[in-house]
C-alpha atoms as a PDB file:
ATOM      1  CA  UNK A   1      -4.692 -39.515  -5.374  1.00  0.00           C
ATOM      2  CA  UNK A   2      -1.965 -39.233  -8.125  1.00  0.00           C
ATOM      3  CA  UNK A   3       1.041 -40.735  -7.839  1.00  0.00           C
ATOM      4  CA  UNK A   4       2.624 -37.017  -8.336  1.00  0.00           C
ATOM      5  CA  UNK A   5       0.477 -35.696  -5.092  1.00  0.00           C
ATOM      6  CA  UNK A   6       1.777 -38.628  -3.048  1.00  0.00           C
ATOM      7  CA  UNK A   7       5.734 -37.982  -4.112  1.00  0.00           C
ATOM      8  CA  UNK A   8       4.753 -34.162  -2.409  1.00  0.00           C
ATOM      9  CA  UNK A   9       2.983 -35.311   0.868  1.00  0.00           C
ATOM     10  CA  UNK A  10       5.883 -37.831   1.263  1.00  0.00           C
ATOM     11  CA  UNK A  11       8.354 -34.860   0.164  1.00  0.00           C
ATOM     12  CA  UNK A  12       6.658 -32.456   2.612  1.00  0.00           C
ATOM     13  CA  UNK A  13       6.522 -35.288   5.615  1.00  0.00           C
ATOM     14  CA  UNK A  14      10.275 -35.944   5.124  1.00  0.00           C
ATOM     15  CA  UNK A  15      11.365 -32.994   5.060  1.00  0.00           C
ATOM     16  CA  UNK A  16       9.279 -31.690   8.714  1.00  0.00           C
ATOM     17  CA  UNK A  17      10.494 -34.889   9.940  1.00  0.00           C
ATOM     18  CA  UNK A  18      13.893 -33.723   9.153  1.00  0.00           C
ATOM     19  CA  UNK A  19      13.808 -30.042  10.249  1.00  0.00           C
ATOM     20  CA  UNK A  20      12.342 -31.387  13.580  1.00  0.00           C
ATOM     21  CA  UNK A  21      15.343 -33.762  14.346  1.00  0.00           C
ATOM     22  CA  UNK A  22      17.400 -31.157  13.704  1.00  0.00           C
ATOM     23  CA  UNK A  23      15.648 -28.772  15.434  1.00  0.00           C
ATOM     24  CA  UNK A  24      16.874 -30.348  18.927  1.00  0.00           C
ATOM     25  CA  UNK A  25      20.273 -29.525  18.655  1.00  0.00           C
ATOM     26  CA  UNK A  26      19.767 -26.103  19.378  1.00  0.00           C
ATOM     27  CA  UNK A  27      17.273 -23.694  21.331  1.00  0.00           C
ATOM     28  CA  UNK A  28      16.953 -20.248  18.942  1.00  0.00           C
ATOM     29  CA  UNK A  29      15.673 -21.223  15.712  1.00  0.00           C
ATOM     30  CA  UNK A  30      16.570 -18.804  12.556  1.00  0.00           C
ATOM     31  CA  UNK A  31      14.416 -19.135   9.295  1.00  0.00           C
ATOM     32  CA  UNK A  32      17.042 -21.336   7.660  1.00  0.00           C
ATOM     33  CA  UNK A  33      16.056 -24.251  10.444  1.00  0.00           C
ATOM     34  CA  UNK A  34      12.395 -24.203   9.419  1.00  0.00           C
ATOM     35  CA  UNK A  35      11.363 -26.350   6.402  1.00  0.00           C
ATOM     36  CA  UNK A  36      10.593 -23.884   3.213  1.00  0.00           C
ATOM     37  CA  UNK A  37       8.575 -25.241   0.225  1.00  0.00           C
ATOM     38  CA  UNK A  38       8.434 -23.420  -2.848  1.00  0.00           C
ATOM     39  CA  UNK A  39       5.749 -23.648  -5.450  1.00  0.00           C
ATOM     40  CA  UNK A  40       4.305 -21.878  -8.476  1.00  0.00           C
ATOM     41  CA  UNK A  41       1.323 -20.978  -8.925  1.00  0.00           C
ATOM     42  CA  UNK A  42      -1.833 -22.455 -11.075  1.00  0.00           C
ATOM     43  CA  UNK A  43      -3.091 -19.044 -12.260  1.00  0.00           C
ATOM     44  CA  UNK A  44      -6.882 -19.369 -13.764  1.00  0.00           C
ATOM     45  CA  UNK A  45      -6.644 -16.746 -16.337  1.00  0.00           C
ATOM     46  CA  UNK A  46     -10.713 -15.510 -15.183  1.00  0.00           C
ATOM     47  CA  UNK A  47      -8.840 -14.140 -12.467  1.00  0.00           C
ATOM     48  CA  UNK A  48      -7.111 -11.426 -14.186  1.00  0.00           C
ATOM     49  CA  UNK A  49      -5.089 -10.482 -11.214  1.00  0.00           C
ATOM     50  CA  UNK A  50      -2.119  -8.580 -10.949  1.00  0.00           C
ATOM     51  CA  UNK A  51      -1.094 -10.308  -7.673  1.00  0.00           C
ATOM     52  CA  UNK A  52      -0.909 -13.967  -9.306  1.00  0.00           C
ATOM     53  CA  UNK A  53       0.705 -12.339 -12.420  1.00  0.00           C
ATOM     54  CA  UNK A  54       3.120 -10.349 -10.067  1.00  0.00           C
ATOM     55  CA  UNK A  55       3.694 -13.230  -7.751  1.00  0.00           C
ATOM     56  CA  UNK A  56       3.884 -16.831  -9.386  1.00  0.00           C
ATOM     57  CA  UNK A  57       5.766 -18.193  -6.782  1.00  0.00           C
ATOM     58  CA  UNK A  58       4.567 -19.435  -3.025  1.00  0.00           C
ATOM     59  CA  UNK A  59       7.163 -19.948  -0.614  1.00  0.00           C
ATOM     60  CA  UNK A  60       5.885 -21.309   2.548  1.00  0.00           C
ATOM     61  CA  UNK A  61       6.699 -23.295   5.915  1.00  0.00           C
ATOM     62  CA  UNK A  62       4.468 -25.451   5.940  1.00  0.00           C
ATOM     63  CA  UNK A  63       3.227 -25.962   9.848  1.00  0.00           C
ATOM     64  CA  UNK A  64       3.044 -22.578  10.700  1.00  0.00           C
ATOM     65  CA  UNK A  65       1.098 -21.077   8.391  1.00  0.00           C
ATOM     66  CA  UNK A  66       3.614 -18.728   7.370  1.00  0.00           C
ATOM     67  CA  UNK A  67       3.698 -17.791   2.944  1.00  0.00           C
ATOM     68  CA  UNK A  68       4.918 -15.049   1.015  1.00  0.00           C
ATOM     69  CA  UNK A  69       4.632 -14.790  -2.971  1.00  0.00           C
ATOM     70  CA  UNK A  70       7.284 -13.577  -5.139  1.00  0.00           C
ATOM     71  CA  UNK A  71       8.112 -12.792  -8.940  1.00  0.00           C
ATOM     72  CA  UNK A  72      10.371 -15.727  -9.001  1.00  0.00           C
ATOM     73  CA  UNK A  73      11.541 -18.630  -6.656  1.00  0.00           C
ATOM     74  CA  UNK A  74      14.451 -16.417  -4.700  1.00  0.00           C
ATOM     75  CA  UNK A  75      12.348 -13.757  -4.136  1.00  0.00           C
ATOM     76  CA  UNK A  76       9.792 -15.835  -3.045  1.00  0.00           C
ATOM     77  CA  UNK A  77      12.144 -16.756  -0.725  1.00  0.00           C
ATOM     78  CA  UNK A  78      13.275 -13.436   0.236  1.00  0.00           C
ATOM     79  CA  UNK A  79       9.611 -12.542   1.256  1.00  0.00           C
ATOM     80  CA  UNK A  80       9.017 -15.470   3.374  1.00  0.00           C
ATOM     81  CA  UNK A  81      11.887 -14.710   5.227  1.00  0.00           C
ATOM     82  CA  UNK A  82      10.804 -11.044   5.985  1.00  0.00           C
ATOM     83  CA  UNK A  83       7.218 -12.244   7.201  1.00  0.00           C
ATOM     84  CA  UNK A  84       9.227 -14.611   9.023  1.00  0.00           C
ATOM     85  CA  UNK A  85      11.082 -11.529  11.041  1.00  0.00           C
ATOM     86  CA  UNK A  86       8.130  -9.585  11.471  1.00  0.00           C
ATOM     87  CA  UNK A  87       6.130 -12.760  13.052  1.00  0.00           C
ATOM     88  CA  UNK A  88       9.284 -13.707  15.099  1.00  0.00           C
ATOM     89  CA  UNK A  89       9.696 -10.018  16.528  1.00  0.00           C
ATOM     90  CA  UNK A  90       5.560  -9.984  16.900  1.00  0.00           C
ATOM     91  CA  UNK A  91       5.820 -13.195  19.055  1.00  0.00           C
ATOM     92  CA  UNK A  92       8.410 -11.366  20.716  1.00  0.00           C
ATOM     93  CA  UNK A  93       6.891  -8.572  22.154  1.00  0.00           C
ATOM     94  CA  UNK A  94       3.952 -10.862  23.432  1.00  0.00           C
ATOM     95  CA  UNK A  95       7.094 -13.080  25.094  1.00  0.00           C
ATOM     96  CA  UNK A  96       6.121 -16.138  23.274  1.00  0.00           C
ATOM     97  CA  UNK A  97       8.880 -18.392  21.076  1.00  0.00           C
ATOM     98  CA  UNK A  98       8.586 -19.393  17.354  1.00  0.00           C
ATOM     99  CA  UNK A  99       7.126 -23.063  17.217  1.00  0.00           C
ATOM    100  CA  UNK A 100       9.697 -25.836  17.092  1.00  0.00           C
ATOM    101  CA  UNK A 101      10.711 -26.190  12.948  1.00  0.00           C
ATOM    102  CA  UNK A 102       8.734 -29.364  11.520  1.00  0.00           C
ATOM    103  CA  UNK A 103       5.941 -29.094  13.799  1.00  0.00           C
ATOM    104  CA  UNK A 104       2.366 -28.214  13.305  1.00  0.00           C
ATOM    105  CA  UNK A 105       0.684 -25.329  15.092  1.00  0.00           C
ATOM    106  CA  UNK A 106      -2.674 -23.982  15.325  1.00  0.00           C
ATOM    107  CA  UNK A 107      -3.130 -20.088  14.231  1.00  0.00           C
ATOM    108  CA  UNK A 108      -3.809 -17.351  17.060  1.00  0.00           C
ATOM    109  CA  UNK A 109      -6.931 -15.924  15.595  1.00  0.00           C
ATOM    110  CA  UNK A 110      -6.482 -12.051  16.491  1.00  0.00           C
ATOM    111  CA  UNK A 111      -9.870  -9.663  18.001  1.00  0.00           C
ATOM    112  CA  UNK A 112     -12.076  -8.586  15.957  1.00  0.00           C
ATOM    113  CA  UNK A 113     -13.756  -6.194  18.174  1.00  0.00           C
ATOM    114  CA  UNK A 114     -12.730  -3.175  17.110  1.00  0.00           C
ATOM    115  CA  UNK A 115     -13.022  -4.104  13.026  1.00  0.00           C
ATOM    116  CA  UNK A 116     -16.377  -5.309  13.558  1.00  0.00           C
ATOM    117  CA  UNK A 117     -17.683  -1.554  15.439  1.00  0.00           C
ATOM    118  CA  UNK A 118     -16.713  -0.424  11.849  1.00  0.00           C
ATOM    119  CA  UNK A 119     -17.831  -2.850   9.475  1.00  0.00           C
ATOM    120  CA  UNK A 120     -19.252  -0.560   6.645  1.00  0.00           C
ATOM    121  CA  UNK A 121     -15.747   1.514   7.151  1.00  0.00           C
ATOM    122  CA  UNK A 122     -13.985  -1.412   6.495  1.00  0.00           C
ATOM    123  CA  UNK A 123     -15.071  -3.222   4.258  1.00  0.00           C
ATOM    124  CA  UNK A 124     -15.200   0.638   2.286  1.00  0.00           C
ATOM    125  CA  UNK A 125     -11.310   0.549   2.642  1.00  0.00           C
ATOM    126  CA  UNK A 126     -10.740  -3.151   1.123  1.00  0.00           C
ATOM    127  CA  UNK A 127     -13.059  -2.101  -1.810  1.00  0.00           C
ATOM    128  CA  UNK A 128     -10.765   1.019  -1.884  1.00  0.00           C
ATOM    129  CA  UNK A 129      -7.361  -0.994  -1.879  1.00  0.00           C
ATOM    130  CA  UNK A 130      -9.007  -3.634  -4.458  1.00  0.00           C
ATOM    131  CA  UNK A 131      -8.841  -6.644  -1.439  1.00  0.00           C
ATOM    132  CA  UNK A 132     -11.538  -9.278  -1.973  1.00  0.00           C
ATOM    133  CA  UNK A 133     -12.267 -12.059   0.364  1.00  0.00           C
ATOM    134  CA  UNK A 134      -9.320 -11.472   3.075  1.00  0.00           C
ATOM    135  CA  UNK A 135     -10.176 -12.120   6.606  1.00  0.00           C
ATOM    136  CA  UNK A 136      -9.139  -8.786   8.803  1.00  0.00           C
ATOM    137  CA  UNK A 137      -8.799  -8.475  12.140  1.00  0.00           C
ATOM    138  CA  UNK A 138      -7.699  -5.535  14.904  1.00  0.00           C
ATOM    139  CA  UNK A 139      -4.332  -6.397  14.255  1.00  0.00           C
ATOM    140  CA  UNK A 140      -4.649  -5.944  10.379  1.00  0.00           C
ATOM    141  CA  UNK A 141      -2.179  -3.298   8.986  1.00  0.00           C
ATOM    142  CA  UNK A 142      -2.271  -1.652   5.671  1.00  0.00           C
ATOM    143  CA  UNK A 143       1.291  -3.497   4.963  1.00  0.00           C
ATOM    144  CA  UNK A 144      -0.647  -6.602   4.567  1.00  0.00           C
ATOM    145  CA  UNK A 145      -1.985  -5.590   1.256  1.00  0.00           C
ATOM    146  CA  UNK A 146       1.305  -3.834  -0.535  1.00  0.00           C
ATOM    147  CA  UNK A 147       1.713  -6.157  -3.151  1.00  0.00           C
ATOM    148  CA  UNK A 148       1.383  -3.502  -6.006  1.00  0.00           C
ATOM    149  CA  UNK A 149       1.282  -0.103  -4.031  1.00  0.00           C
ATOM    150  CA  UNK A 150       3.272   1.142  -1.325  1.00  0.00           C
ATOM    151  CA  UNK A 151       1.245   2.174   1.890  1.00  0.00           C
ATOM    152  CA  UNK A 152       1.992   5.714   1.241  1.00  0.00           C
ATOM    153  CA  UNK A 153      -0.329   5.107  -2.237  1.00  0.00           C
ATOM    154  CA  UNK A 154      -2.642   3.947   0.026  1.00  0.00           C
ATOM    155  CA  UNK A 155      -2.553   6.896   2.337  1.00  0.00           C
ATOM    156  CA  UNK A 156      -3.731   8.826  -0.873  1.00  0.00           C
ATOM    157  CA  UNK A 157      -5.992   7.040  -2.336  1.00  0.00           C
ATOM    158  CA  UNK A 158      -7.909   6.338   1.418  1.00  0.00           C
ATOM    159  CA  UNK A 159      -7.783  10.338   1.968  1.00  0.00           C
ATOM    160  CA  UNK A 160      -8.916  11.032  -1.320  1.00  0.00           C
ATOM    161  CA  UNK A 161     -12.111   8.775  -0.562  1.00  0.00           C
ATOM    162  CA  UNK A 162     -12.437   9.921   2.990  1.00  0.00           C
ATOM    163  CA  UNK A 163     -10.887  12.963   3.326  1.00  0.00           C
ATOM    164  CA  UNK A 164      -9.220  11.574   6.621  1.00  0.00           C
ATOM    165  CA  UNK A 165      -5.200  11.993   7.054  1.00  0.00           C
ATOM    166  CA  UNK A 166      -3.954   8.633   8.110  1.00  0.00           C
ATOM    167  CA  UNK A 167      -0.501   9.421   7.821  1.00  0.00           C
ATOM    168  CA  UNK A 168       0.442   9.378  11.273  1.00  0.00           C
ATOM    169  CA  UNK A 169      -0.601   6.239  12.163  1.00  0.00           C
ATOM    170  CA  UNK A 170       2.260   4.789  11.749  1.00  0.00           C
ATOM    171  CA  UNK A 171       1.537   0.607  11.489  1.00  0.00           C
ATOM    172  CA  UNK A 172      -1.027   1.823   9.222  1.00  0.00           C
ATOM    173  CA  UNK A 173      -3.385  -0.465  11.403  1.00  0.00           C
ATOM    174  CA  UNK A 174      -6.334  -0.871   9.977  1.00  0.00           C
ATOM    175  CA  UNK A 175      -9.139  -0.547  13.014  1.00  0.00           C
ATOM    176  CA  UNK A 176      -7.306   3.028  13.948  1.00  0.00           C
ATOM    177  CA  UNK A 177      -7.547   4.079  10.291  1.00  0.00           C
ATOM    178  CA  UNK A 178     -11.521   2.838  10.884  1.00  0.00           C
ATOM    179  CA  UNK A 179     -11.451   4.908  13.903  1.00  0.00           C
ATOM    180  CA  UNK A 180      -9.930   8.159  12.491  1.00  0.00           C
ATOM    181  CA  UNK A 181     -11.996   8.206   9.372  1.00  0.00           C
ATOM    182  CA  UNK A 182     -15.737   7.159  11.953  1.00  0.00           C
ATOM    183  CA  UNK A 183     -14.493  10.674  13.908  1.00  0.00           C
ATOM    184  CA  UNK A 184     -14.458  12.612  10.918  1.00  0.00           C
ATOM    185  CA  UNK A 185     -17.753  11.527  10.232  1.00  0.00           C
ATOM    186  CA  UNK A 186     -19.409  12.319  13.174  1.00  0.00           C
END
């Protein structure tokens, strides 16, 4: 291991280590009491992606496994910080708290029930919205994958292959669009 490599890990430990001791002297944690790292990106030009060319930067908590990519460090930033709201208000409505800052958590792995009745559907809709090698579950929503298209694009370009309206489902949830489009088959 390089010295470089060893100056992060120690970098990274410290700074848990010091988000968690601060974490104690209070009991509602906002996104400025986690511990955000910031990187950029080693793009492999064989790639040729526009997400990596888009999105340089990484912003992450590390812990939580919580990222969000971005044109340049602050909006990097920025992004993190809106995953951040949408995973604080989803643990929310299931009555469950945001880990402590600095700690280390295991992922909740969501069903895959209803993705997996629809396999061929599926995996027909990432091909459509140019997604390769993502893990989806029922709780997969078309937002997810919005880096270069808005979900309304989507919409389109999933009705022009189908011929299935979408539009009112409004989380854009993946496994309903699945659904809708397996009804219109039938």
């Amino acid at each position: 291991m390089s010295w470089k490599e060893r100056g992060r890990r120690l970098s990274k430990s410290l700074l848990m280590r010091w988000k968690r001791a601060l974490s104690y002297s209070k009991k509602d944690w906002e996104f400025e009491d986690y511990p955000v790292r910031v990187r950029r990106q080693d793009v492999n030009p064989a790639w040729n992606s526009e997400h990596f060319k888009q999105h340089p930067y990484i912003a992450s908590i590390p812990g939580i496994f919580l990222d969000a990519g971005g044109a340049t460090r602050r909006a990097a930033i920025s992004a993190l910080a809106e995953a951040f709201a949408r995973r604080r208000a989803y643990l929310a409505e299931r009555g469950e708290a945001m880990p402590r800052p600095g700690t280390y958590t295991m992922p909740d792995f969501a069903s895959t029930e209803r993705i997996d009745h629809h396999g061929d559907i599926v995996n027909e809709i990432l091909e459509i919205l140019e997604v390769r090698g993502a893990w989806v579950s029922d709780e997969t929503c078309l937002w997810h994958f919005t880096l270069n298209e808005s979900v309304d694009e989507m919409c389109a370009r999933i009705r022009g292959r189908f011929g299935a309206d979408i539009s009112d489902i409004e989380d854009g949830n993946l496994a309903a669009i699945a659904e809708r489009i397996a009804e219109g088959r039938r």
